[in-house]
C-alpha atoms as a PDB file:
ATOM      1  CA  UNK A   1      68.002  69.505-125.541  1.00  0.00           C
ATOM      2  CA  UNK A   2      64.614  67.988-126.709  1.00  0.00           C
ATOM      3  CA  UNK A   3      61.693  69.292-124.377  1.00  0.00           C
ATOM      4  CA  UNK A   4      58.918  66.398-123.155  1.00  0.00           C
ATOM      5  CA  UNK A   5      56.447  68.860-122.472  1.00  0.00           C
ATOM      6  CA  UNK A   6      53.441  66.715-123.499  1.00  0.00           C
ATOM      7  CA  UNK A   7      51.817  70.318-124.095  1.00  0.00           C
ATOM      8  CA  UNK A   8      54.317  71.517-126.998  1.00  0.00           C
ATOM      9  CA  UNK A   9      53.834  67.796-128.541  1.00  0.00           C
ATOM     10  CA  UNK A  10      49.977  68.499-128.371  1.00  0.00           C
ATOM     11  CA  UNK A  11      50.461  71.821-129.795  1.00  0.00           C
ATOM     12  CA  UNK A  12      52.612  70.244-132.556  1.00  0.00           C
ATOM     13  CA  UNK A  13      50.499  67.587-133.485  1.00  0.00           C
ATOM     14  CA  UNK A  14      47.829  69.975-134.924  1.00  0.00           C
ATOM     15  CA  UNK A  15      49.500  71.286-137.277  1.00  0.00           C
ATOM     16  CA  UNK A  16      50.437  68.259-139.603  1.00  0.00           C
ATOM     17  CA  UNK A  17      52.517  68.986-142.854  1.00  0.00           C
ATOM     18  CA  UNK A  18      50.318  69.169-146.075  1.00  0.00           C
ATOM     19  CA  UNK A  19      49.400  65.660-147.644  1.00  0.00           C
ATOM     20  CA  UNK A  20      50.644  64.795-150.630  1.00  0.00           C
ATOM     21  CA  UNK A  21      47.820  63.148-152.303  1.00  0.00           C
ATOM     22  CA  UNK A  22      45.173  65.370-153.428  1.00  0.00           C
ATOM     23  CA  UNK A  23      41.459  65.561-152.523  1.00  0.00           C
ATOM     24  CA  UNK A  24      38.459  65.533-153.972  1.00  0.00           C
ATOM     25  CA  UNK A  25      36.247  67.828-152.470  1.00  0.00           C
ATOM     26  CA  UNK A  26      32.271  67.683-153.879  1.00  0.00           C
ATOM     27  CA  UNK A  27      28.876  66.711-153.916  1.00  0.00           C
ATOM     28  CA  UNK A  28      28.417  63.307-151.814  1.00  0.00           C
ATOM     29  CA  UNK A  29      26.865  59.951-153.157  1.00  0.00           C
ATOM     30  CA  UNK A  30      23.744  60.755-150.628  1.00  0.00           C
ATOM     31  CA  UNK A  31      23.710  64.129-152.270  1.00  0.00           C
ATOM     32  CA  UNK A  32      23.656  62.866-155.733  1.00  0.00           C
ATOM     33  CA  UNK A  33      21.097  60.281-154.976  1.00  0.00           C
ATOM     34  CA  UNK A  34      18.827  62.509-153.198  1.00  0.00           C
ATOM     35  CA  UNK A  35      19.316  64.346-156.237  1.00  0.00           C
ATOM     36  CA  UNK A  36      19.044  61.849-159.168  1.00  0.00           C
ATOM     37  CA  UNK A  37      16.089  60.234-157.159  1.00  0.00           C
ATOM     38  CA  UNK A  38      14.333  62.847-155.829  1.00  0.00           C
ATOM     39  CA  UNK A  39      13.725  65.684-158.753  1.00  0.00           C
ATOM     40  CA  UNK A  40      12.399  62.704-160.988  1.00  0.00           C
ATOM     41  CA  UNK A  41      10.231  61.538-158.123  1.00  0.00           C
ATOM     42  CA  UNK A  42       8.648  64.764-157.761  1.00  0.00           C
ATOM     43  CA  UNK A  43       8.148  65.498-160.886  1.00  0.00           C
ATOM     44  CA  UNK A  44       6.177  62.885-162.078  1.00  0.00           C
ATOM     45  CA  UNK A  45       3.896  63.106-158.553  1.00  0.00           C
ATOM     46  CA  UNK A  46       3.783  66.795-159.636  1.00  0.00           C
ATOM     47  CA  UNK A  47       2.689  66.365-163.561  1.00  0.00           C
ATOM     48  CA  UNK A  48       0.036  63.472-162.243  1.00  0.00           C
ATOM     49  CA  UNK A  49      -1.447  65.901-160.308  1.00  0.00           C
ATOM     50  CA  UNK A  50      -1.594  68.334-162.876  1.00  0.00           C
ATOM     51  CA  UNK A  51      -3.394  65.863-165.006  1.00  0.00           C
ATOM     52  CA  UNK A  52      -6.093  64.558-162.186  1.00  0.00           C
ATOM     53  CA  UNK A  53      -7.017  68.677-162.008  1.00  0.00           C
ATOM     54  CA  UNK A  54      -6.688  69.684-166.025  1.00  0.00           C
ATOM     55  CA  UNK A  55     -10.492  69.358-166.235  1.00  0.00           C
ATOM     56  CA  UNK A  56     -11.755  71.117-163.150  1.00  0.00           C
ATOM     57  CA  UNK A  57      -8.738  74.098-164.363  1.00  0.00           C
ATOM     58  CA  UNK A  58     -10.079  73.844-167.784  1.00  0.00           C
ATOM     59  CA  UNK A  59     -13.622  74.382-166.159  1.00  0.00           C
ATOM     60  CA  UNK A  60     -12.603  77.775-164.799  1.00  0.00           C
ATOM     61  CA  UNK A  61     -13.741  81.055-166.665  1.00  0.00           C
ATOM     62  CA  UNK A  62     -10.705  82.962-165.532  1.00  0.00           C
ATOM     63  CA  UNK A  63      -7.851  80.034-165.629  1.00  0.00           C
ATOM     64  CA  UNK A  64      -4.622  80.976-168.099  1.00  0.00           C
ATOM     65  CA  UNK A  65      -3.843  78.614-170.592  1.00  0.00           C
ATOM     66  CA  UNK A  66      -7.096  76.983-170.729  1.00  0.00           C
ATOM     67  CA  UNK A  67      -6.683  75.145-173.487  1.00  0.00           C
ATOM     68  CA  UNK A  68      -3.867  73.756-172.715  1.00  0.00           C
ATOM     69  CA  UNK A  69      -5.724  72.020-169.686  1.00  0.00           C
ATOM     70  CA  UNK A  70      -8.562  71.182-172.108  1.00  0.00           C
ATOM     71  CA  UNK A  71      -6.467  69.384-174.278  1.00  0.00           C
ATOM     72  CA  UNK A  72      -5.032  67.309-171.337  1.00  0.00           C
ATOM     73  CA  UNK A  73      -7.984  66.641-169.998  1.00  0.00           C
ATOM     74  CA  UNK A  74      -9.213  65.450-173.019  1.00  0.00           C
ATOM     75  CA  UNK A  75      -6.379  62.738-173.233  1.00  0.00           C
ATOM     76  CA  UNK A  76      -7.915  58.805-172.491  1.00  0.00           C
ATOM     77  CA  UNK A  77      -7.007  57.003-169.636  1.00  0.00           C
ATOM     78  CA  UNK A  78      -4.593  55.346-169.154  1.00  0.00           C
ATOM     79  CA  UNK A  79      -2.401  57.133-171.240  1.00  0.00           C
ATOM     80  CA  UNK A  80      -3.087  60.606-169.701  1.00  0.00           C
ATOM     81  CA  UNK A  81      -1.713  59.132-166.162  1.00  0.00           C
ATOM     82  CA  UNK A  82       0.967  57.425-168.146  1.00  0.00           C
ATOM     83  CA  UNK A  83       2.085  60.083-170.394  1.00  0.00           C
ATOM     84  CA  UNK A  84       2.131  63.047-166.995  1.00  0.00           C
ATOM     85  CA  UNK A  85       4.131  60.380-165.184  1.00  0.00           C
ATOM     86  CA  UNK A  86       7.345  59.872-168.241  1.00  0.00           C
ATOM     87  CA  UNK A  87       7.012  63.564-168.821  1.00  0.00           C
ATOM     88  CA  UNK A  88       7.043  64.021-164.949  1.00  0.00           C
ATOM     89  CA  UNK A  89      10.204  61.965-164.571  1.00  0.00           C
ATOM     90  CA  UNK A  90      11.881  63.492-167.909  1.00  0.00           C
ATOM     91  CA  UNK A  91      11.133  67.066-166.434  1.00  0.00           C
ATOM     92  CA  UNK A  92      12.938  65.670-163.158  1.00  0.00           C
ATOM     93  CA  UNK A  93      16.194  64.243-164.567  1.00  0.00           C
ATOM     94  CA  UNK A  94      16.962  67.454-166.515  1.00  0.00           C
ATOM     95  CA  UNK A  95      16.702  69.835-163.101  1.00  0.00           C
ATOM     96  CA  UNK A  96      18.633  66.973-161.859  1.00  0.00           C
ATOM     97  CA  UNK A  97      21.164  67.819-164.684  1.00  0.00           C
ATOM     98  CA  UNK A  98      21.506  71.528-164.513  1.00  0.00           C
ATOM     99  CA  UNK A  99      21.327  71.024-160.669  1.00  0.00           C
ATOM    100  CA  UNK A 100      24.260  68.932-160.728  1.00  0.00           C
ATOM    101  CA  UNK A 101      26.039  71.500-162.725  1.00  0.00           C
ATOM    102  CA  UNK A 102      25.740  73.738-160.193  1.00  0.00           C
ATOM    103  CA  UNK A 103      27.737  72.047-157.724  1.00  0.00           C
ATOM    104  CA  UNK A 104      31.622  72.994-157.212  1.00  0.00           C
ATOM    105  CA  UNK A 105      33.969  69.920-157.618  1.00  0.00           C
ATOM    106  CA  UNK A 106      37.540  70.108-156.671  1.00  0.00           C
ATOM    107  CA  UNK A 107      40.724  67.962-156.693  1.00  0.00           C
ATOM    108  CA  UNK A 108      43.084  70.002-154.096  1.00  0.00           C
ATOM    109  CA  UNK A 109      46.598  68.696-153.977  1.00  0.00           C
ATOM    110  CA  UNK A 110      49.697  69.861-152.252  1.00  0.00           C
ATOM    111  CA  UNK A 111      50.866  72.016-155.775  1.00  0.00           C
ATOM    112  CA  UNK A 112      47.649  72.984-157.141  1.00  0.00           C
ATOM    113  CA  UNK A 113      43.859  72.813-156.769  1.00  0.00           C
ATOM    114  CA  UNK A 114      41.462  72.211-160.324  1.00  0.00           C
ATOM    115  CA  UNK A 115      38.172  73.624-159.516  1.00  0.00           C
ATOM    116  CA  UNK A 116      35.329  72.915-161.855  1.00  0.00           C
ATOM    117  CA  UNK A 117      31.782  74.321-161.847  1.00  0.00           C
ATOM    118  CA  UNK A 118      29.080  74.396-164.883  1.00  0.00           C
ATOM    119  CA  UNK A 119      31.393  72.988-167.069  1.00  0.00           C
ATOM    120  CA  UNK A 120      33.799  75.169-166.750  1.00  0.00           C
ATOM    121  CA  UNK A 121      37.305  74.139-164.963  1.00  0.00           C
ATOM    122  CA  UNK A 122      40.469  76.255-163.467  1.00  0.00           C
ATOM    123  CA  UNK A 123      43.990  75.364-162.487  1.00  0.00           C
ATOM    124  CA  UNK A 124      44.899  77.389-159.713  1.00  0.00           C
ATOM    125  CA  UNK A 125      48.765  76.748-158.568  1.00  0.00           C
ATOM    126  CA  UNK A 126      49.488  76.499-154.807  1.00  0.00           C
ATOM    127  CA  UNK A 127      52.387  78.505-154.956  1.00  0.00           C
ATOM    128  CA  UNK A 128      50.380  81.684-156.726  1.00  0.00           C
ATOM    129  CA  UNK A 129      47.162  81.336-153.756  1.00  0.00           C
ATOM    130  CA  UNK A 130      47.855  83.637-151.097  1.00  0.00           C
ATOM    131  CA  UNK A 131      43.703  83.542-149.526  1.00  0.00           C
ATOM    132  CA  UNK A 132      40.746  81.486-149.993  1.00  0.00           C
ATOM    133  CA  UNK A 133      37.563  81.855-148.692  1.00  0.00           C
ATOM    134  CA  UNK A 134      34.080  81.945-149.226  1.00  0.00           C
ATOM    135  CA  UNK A 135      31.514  84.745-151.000  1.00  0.00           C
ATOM    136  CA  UNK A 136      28.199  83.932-150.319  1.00  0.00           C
ATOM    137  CA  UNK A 137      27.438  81.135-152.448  1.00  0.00           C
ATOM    138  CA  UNK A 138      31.195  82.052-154.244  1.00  0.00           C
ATOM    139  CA  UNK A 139      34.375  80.230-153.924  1.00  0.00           C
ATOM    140  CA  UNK A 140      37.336  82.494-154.031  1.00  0.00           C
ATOM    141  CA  UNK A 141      41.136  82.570-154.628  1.00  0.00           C
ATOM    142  CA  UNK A 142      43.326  85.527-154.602  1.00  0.00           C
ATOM    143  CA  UNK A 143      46.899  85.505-155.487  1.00  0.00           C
ATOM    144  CA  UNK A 144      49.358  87.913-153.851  1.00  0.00           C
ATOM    145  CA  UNK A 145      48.732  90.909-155.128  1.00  0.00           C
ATOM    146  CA  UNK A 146      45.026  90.658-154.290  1.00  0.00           C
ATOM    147  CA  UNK A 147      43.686  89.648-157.984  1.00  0.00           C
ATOM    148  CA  UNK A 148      40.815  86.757-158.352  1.00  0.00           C
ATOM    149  CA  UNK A 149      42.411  83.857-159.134  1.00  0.00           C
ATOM    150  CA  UNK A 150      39.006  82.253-159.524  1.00  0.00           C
ATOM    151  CA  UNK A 151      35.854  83.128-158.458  1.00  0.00           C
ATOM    152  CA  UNK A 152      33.141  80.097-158.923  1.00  0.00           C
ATOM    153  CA  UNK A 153      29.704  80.783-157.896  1.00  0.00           C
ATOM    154  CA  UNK A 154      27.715  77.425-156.975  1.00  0.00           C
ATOM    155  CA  UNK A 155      26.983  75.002-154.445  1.00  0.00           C
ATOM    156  CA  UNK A 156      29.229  73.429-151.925  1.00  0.00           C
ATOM    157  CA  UNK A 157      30.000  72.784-148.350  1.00  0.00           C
ATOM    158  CA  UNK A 158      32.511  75.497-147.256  1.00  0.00           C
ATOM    159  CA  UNK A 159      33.266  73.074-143.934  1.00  0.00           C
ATOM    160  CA  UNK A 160      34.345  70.475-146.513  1.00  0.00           C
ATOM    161  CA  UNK A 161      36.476  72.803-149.027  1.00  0.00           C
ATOM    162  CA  UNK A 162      38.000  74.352-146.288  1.00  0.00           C
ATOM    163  CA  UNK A 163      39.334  70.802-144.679  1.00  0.00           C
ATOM    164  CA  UNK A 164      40.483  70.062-147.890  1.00  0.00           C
ATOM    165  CA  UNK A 165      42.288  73.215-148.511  1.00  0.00           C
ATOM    166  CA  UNK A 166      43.961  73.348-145.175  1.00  0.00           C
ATOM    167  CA  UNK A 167      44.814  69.669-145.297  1.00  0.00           C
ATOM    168  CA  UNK A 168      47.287  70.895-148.472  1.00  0.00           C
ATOM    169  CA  UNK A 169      48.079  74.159-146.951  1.00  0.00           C
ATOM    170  CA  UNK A 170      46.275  76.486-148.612  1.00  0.00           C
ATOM    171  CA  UNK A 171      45.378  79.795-146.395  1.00  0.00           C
ATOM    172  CA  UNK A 172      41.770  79.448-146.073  1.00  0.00           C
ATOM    173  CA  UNK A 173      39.943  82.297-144.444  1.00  0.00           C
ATOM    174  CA  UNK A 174      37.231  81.609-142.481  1.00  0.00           C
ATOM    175  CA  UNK A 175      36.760  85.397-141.775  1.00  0.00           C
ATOM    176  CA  UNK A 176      35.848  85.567-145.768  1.00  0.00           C
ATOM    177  CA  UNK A 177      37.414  88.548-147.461  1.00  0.00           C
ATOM    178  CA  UNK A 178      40.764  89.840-145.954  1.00  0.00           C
ATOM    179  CA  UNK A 179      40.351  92.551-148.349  1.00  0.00           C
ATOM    180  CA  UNK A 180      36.463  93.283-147.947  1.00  0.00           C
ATOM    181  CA  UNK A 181      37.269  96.780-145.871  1.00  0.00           C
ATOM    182  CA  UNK A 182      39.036  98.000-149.530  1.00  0.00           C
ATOM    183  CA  UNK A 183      35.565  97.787-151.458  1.00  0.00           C
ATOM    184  CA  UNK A 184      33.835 100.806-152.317  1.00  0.00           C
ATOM    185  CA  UNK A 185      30.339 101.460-154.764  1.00  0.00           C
ATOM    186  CA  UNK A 186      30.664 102.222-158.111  1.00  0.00           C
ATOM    187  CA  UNK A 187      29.360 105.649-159.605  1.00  0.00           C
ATOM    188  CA  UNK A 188      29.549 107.013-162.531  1.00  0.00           C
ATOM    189  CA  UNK A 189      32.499 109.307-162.771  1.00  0.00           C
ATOM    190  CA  UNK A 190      33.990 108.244-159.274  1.00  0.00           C
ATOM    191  CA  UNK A 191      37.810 109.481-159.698  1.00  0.00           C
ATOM    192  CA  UNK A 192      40.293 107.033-158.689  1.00  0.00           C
ATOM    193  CA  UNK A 193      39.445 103.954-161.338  1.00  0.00           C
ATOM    194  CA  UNK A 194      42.032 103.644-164.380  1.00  0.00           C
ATOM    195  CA  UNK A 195      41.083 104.511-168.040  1.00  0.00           C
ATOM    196  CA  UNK A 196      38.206 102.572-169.737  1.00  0.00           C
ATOM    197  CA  UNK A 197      36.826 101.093-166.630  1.00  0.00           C
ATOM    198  CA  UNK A 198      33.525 103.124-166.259  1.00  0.00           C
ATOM    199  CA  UNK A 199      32.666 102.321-169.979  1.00  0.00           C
ATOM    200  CA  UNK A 200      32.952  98.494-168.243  1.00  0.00           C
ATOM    201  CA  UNK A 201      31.010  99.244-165.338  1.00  0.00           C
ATOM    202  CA  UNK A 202      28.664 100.708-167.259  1.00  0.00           C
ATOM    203  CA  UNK A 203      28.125  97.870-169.690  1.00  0.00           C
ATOM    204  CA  UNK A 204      28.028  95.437-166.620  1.00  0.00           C
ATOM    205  CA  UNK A 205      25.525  96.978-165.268  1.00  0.00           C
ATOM    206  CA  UNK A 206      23.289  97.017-168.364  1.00  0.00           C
ATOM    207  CA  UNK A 207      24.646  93.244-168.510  1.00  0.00           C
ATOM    208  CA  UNK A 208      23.370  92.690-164.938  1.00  0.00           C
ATOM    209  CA  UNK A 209      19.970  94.049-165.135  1.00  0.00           C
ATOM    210  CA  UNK A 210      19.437  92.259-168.024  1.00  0.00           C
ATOM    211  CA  UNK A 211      20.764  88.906-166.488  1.00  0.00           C
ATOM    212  CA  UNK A 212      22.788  88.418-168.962  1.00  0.00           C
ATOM    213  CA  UNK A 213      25.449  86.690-166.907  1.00  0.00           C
ATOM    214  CA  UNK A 214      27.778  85.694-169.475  1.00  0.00           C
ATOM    215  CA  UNK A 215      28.355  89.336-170.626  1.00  0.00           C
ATOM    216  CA  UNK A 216      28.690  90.377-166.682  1.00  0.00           C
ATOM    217  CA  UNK A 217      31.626  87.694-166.140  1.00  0.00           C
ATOM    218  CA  UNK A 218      33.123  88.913-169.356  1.00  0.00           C
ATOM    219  CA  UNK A 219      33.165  92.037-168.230  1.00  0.00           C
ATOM    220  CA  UNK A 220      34.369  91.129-164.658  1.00  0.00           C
ATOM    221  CA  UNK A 221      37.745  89.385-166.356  1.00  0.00           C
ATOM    222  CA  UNK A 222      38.155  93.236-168.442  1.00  0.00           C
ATOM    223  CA  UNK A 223      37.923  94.962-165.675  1.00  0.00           C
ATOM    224  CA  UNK A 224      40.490  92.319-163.640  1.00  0.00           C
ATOM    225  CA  UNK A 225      42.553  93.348-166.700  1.00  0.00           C
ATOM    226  CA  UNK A 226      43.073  97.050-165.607  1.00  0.00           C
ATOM    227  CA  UNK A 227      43.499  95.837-161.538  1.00  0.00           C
ATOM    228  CA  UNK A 228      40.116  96.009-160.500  1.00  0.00           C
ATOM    229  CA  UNK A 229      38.294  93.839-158.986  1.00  0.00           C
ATOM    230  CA  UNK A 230      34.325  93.857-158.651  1.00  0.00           C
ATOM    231  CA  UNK A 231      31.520  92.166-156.905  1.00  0.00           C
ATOM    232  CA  UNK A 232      27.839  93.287-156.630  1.00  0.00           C
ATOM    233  CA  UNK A 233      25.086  93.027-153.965  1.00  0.00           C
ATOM    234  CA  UNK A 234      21.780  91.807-153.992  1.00  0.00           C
ATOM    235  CA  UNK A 235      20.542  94.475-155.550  1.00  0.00           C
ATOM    236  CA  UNK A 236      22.859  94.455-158.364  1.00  0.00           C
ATOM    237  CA  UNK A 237      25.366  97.398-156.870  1.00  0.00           C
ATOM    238  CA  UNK A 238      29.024  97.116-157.891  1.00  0.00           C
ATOM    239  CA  UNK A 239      31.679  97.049-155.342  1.00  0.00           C
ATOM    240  CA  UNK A 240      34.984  97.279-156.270  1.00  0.00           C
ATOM    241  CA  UNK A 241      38.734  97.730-155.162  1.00  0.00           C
ATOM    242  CA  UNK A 242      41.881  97.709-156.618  1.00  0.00           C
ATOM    243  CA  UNK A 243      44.550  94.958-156.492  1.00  0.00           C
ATOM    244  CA  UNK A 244      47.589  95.718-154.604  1.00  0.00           C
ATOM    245  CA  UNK A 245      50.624  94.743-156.746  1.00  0.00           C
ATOM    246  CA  UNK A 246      53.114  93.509-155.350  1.00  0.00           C
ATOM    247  CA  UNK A 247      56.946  94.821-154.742  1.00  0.00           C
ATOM    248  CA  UNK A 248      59.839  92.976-155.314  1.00  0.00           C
ATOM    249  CA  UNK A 249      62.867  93.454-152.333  1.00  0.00           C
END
């Protein structure tokens, strides 16, 4: 017999089945205008400014890079104004560039989600995500047996991404982590870690001071390799855990 409890249709209608088209989850056009228009802007009022003060800088006994500011200052008018305004606005549309790169585009669909950031883009199958959530300024996707199915560290509006996740029924965790409690610091020698991972860990390290961040993501995907997974603070300590494999019935 079919309840009409308006309640348990209320309760029902919350929980629609995932859509079928995917979604694009990134930047918006006011966020890429404010970008595209606003670095160049401020660049080229920055650069003119720089050029109205290059003589009284230049003028200044204990100013760096004085001649530098002598040289500007010694430019005619009006190409001085002209020349710190293009180089103002060229200065602009390349932050505007590498800022854009920053930013974490998706296209989340009901079988899998292709995340790109700097470049750099991941297929991550629907069936294969068991949690997402966000790090910090790190979008994350385990599969079931714990492991990083992507980590992408940039920019983006968790509210959004986890809409779009949830719309496709993905299990977004708005608690971050479920694992977090597993994490522990690295030292050297700390029993418990499989062979070869402290020579990692101790290369990432070196990799991390040095902020060399390509070497320190390398190293991140070795050390994934043997089951481990890592993270580090803000003051470059590394967490880690290990995965939790999973066991077939």
């Amino acid at each position: 017999m079919t309840s009409d409890n308006p309640a348990s249709r209320s309760s029902l209608s919350k929980t629609p089945p995932p859509s079928s088209a995917p979604t694009t989850v990134g930047p918006t056009t006011g966020e890429r205008a404010l970008l595209w228009a606003g670095f160049p802007v401020l660049g080229a009022v920055a650069l003119w400014l720089v050029s109205r003060a290059a003589a009284w800088v230049a003028s200044l006994p204990w100013a760096p890079m004085q001649g530098v500011f002598k040289l500007v200052a010694s430019a005619p008018e009006p190409l001085l104004s002209i020349g710190a305004l293009v180089v103002g606005v060229l200065a602009g549309l390349a932050i505007a560039f590498f800022a854009e790169r920053e930013y974490v585009t998706a296209d989340i669909g009901p079988d899998q989600a292709v995340l790109t950031v700097d470049g750099v883009t991941r297929t991550v199958p629907r069936a294969a995500t068991a949690a997402v959530f966000q790090d910090g300024k790190n979008l994350v996707l385990l599969g079931h047996d714990s492991a990083e199915l992507a980590r992408l560290h940039g920019d983006f509006d968790a509210k959004r991404f986890a809409a779009a996740f949830e719309q496709h029924g993905y299990p977004w965790h708005p608690d971050g982590d479920p694992y977090a409690a597993d994490f522990r610091r690295w030292v050297a020698a700390q029993p418990g870690l499989p062979a070869g991972a402290h020579a990692l860990f101790k290369a990432r390290a070196h990799a991390l001071n040095k902020g060399e961040k390509q070497d320190a993501e390398q190293l991140r995907t070795e050390l994934a390799e043997l089951g481990v997974i890592v993270r580090e603070d803000k003051h470059k300590a590394q967490h880690w855990r290990p995965t939790r494999p999973t066991t077939d019935d």
